[in-house]
N, C-alpha and C. Protein backbone atom coordinates (compact mmCIF):
# COMPACT_ATOMS: atom_id res chain seq x y z
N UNK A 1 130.87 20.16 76.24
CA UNK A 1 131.76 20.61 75.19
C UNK A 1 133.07 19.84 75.32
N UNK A 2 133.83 19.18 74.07
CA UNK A 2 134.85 18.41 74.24
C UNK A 2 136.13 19.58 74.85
N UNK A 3 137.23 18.95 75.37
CA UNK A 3 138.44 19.87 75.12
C UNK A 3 139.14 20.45 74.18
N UNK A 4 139.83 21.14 74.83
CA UNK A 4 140.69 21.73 73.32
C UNK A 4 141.36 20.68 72.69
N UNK A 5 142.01 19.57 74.04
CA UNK A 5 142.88 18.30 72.89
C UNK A 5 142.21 17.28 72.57
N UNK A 6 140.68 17.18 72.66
CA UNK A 6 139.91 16.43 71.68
C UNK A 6 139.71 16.65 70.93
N UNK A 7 138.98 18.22 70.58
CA UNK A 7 138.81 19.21 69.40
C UNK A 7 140.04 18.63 68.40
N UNK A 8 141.20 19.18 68.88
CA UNK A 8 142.32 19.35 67.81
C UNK A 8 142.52 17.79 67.29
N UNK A 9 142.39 16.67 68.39
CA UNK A 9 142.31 15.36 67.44
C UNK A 9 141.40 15.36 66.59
N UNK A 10 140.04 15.39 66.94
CA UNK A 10 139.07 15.08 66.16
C UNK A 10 139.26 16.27 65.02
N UNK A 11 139.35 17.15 65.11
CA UNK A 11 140.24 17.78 63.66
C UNK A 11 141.23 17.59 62.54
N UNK A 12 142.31 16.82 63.92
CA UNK A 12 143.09 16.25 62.66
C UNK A 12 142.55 15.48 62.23
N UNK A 13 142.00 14.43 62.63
CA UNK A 13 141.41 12.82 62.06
C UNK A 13 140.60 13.55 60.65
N UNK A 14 139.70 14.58 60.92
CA UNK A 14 138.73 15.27 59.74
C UNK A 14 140.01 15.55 58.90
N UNK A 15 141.00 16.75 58.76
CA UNK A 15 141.59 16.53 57.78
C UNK A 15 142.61 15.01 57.23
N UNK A 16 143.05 13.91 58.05
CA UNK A 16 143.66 12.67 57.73
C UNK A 16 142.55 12.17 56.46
N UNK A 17 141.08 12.11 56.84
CA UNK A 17 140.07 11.60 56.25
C UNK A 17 140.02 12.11 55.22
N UNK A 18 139.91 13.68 54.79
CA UNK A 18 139.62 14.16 53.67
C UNK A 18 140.60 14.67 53.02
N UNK A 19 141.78 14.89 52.90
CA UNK A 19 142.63 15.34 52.68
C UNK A 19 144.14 14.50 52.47
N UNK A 20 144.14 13.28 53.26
CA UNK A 20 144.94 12.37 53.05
C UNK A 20 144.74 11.28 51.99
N UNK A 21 143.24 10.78 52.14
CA UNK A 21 143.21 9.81 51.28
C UNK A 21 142.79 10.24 50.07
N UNK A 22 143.44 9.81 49.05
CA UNK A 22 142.75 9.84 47.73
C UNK A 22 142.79 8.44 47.35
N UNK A 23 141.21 8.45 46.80
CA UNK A 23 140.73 7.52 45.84
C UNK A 23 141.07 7.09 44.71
N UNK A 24 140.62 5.97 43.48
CA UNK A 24 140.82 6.06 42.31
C UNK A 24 139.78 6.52 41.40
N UNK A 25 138.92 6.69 42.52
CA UNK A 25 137.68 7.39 41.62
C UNK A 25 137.94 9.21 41.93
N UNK A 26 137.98 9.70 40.36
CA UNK A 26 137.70 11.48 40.59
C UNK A 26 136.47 11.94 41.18
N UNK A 27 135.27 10.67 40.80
CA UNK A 27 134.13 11.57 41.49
C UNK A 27 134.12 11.80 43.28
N UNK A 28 134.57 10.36 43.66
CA UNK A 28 134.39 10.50 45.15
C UNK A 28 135.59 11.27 45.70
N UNK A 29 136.95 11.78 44.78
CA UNK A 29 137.95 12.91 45.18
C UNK A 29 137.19 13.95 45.58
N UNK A 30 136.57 14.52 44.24
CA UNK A 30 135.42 15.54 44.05
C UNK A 30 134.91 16.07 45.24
N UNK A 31 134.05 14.88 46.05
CA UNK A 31 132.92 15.09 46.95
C UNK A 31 133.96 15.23 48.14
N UNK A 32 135.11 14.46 48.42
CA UNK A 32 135.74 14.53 49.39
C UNK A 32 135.75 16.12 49.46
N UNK A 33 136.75 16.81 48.44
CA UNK A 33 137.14 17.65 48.78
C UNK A 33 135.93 19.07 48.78
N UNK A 34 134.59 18.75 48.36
CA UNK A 34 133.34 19.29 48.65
C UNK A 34 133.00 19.54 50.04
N UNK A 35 132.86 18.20 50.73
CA UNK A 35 132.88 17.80 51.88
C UNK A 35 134.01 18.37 52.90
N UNK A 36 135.20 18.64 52.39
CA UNK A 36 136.12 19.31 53.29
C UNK A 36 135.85 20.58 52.97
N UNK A 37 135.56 21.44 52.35
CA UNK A 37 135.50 22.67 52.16
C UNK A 37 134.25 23.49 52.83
N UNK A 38 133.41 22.49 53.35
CA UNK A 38 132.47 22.86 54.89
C UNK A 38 133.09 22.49 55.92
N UNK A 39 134.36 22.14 56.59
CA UNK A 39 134.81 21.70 57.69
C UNK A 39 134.25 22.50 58.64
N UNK A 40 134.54 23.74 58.27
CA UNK A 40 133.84 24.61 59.52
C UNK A 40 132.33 24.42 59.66
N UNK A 41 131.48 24.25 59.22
CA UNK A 41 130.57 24.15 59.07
C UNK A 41 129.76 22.62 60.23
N UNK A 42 130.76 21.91 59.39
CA UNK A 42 130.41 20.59 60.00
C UNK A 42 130.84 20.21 61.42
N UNK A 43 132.16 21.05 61.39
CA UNK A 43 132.50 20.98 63.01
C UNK A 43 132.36 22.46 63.72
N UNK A 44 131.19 22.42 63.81
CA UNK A 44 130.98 23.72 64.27
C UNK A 44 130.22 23.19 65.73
N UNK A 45 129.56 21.96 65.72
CA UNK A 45 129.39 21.20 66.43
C UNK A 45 130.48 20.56 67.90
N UNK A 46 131.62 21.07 67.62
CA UNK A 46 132.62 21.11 68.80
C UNK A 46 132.56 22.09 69.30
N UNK A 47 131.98 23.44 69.14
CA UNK A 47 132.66 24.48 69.65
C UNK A 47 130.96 25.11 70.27
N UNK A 48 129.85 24.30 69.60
CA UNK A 48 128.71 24.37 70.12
C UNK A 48 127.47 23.03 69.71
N UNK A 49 128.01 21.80 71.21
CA UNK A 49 127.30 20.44 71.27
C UNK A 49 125.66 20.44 71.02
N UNK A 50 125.11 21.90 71.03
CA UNK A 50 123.83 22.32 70.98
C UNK A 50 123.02 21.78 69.65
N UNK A 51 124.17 21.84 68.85
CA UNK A 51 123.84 22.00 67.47
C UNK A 51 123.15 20.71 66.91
N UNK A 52 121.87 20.90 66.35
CA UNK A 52 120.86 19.58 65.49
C UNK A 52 122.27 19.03 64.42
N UNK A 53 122.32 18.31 64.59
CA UNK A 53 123.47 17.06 63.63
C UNK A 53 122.64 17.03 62.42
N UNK A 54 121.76 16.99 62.33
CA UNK A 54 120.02 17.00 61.10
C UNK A 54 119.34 18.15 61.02
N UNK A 55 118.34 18.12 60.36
CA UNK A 55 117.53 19.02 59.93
C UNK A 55 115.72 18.37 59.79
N UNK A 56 115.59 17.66 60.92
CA UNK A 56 114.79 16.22 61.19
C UNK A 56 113.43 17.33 61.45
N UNK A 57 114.06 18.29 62.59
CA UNK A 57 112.83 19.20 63.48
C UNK A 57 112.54 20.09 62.61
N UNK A 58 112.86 20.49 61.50
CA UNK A 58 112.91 21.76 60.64
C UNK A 58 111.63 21.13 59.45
N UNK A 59 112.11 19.79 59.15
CA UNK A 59 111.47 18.76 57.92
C UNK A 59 110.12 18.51 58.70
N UNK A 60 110.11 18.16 59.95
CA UNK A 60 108.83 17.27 60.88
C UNK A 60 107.51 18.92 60.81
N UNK A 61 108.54 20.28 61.15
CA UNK A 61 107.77 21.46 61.16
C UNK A 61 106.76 21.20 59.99
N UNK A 62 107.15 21.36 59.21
CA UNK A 62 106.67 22.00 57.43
C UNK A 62 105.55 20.97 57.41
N UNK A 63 106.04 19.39 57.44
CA UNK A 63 105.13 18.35 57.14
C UNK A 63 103.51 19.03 57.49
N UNK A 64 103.41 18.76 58.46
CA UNK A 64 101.83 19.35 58.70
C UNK A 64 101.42 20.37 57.45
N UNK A 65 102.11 21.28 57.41
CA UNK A 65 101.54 22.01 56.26
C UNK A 65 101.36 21.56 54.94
N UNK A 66 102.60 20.68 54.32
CA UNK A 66 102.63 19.77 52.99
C UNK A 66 101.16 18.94 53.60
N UNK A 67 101.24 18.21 54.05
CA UNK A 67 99.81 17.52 54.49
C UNK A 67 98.48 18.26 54.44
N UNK A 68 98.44 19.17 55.12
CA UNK A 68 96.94 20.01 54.88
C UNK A 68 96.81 20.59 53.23
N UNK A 69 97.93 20.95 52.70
CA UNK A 69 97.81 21.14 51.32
C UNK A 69 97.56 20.13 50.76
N UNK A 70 97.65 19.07 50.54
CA UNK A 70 98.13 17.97 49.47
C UNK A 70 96.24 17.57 49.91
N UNK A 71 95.83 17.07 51.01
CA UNK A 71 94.73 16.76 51.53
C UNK A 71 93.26 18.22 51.03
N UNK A 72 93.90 19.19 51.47
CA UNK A 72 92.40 20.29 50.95
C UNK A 72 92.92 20.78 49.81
N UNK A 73 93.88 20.48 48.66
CA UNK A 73 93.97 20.97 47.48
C UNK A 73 94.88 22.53 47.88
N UNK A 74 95.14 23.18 48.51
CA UNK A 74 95.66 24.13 48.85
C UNK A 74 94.24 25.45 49.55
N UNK A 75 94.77 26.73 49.52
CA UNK A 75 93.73 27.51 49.76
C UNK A 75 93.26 28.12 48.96
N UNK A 76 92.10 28.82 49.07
CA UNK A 76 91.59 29.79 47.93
C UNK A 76 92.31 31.03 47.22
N UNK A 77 93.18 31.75 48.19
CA UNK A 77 93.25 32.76 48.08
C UNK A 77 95.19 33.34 48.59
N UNK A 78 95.86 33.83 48.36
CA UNK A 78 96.88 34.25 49.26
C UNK A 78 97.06 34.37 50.52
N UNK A 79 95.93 35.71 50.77
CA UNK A 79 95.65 35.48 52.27
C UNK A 79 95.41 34.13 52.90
N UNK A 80 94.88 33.29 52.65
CA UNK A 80 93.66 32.26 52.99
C UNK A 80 95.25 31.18 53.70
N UNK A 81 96.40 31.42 52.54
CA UNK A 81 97.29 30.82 52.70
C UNK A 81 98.32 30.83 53.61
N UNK A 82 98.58 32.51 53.95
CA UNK A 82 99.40 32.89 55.02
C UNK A 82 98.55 33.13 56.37
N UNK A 83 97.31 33.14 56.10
CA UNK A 83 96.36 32.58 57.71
C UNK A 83 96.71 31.36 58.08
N UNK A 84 96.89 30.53 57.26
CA UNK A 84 96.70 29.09 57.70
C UNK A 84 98.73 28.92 58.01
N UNK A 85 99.19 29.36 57.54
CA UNK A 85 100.55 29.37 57.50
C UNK A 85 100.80 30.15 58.72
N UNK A 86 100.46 31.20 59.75
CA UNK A 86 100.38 32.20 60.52
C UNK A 86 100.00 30.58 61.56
N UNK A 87 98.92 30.49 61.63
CA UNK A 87 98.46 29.59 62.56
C UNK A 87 99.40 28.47 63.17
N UNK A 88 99.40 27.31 61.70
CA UNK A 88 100.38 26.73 62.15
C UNK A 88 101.64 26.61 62.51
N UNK A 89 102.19 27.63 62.63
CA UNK A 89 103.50 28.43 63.02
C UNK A 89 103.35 28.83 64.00
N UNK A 90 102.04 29.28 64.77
CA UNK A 90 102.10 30.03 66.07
C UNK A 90 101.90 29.10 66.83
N UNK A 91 100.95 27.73 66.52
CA UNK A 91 100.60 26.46 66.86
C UNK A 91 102.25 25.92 67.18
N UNK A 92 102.94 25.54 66.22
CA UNK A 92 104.24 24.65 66.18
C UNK A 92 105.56 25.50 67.73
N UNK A 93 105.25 26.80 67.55
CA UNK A 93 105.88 27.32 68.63
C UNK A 93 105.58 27.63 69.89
N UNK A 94 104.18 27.55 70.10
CA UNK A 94 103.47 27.18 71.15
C UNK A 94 103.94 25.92 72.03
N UNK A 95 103.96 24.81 71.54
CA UNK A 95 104.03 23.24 71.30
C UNK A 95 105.56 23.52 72.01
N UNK A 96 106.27 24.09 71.19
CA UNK A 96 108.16 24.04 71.16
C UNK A 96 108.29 24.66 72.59
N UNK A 97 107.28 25.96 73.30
CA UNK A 97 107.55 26.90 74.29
C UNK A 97 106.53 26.27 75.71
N UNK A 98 106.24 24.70 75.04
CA UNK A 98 105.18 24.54 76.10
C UNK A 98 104.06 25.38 76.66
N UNK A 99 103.40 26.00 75.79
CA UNK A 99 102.61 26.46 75.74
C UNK A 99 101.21 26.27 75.57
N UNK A 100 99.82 26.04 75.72
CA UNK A 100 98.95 25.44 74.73
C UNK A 100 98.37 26.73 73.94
N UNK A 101 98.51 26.02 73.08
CA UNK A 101 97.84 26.67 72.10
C UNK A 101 96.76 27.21 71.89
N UNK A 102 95.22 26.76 72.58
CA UNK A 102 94.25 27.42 72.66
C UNK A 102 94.23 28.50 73.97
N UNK A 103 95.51 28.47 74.85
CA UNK A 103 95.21 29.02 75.94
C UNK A 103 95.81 30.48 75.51
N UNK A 104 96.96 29.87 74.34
CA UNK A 104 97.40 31.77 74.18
C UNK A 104 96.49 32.22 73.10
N UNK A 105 95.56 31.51 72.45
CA UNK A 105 94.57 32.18 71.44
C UNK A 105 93.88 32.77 72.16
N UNK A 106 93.52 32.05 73.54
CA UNK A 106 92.49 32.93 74.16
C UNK A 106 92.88 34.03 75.02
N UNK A 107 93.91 33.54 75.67
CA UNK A 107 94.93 34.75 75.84
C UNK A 107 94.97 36.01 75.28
N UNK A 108 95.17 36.15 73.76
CA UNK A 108 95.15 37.02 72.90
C UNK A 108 93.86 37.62 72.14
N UNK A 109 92.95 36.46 72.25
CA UNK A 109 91.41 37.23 71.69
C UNK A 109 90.92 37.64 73.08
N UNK A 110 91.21 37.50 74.32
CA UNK A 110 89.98 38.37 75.77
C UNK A 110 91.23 39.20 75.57
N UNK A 111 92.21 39.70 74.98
CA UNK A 111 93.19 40.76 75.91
C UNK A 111 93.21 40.96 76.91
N UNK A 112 93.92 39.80 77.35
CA UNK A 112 94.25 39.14 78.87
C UNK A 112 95.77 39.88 78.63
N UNK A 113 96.61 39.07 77.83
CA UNK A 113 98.19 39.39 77.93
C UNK A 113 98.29 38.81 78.93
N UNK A 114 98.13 37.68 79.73
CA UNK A 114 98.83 37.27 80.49
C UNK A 114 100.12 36.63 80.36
N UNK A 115 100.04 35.93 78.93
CA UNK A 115 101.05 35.39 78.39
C UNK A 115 102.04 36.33 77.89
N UNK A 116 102.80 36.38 77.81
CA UNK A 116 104.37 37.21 77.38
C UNK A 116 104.09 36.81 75.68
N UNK A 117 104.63 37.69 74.50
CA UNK A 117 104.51 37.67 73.28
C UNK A 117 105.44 36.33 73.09
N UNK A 118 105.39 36.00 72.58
CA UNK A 118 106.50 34.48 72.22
C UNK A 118 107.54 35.06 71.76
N UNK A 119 107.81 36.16 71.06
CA UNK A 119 109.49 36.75 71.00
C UNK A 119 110.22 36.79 72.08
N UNK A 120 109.43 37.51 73.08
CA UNK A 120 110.10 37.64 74.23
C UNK A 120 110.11 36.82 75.23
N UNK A 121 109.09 35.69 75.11
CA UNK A 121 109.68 33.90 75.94
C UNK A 121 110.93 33.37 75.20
N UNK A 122 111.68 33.73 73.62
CA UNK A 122 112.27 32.68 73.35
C UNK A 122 113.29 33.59 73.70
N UNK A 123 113.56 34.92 73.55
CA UNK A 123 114.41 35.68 73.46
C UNK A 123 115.12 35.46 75.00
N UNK A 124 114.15 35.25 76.14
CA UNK A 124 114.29 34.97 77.27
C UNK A 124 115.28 33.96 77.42
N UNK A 125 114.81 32.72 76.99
CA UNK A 125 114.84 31.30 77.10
C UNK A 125 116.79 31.46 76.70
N UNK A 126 116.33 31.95 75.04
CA UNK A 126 118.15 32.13 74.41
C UNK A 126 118.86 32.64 75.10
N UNK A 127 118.24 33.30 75.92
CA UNK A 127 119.54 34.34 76.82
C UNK A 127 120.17 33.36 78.39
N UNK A 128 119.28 32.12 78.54
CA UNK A 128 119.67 31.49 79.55
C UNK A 128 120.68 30.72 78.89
N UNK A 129 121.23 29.98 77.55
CA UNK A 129 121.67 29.42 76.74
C UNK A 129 122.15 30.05 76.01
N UNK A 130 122.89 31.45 75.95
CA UNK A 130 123.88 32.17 75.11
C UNK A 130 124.47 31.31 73.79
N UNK A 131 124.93 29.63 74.07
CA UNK A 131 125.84 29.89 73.39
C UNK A 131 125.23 29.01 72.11
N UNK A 132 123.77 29.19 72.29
CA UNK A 132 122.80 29.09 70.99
C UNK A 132 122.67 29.80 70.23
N UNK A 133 123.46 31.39 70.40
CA UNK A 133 122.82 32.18 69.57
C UNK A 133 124.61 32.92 69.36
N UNK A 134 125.28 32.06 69.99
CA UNK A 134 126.68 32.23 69.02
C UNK A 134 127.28 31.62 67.53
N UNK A 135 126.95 32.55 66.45
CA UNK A 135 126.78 32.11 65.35
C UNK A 135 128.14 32.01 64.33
N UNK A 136 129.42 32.06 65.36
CA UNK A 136 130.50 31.99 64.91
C UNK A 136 130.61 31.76 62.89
C-alpha cells in the first residue's frame, strides 16, 4: 500500500489532470470531467493494491459459457440452462480455490463432506485478507 504522501501526490496529479486542463474540444471536456467524477472509484486502488485494474478475470469467467452456447445452439429448456450454468460456476470456483473439480463432485455425490462447502473456504480465505472485503 503506497503512503499517505504518495496517495495525496498521486491525487493531486489526478485532479491537475482532470480538472486543470481544459481542452478545445467540449467533447473530450465532457469525458474529462465524466472521468473525474469516478475519482473515488478509480483510486480506490490506493487505499486497496488488491484491486483488478480490469475486469479481464470476470470477461475470461463467462467466455466458456458464451462458447458452449454459440457452439450447441443454447439449451433446451430453462432448467437445462441453469444446470449447465450451476456447473460451470462450481467448475470455475473450484479451479479459483484449487480445488479439482471431479474430486468435490465426488466428494458431494458419496457424501463424504470431506471437502468444506466452498462458501466457507472463500469466506475463510477473505478473512485471512480482510482488506478484500473492505468495500469503502
Amino acid at each position: 500500500m503506497p503512503s499517505e504522501s504518495l496517495k495525496s501526490i498521486l491525487e493531486q496529479k489526478f485532479d491537475d489532470l482532470f480538472l486543470k486542463k481544459k481542452t478545445t474540444s467540449l467533447t473530450l471536456n465532457k469525458q474529462l470531467a465524466k472521468t473525474y467524477a469516478k475519482k473515488v472509484e478509480l483510486l480506490r486502488v490506493l487505499e486497496r493494491p488488491d484491486t483488478p485494474l480490469h475486469n479481464n478475470g470476470t470477461e475470461t469467467d463467462a467466455r466458456e459459457m458464451v462458447i458452449k452456447r454459440k457452439v450447441s445452439g443454447g439449451t433446451r429448456s430453462d432448467i437445462g440452462q441453469k444446470c449447465r450454468d450451476t456447473f460451470v460456476s462450481l467448475k470455475k470456483t473450484c479451479c479459483k480455490l484449487d480445488i479439482t473439480f471431479l474430486g468435490y463432485l465426488e466428494d458431494r455425490i458419496n457424501k463424504l463432506f470431506e471437502i468444506s462447502r466452498l462458501a466457507e473456504i472463500i469466506a475463510s480465505r477473505a478473512s485471512m485478507r480482510p482488506n478484500l472485503l473492505d468495500l469503502r
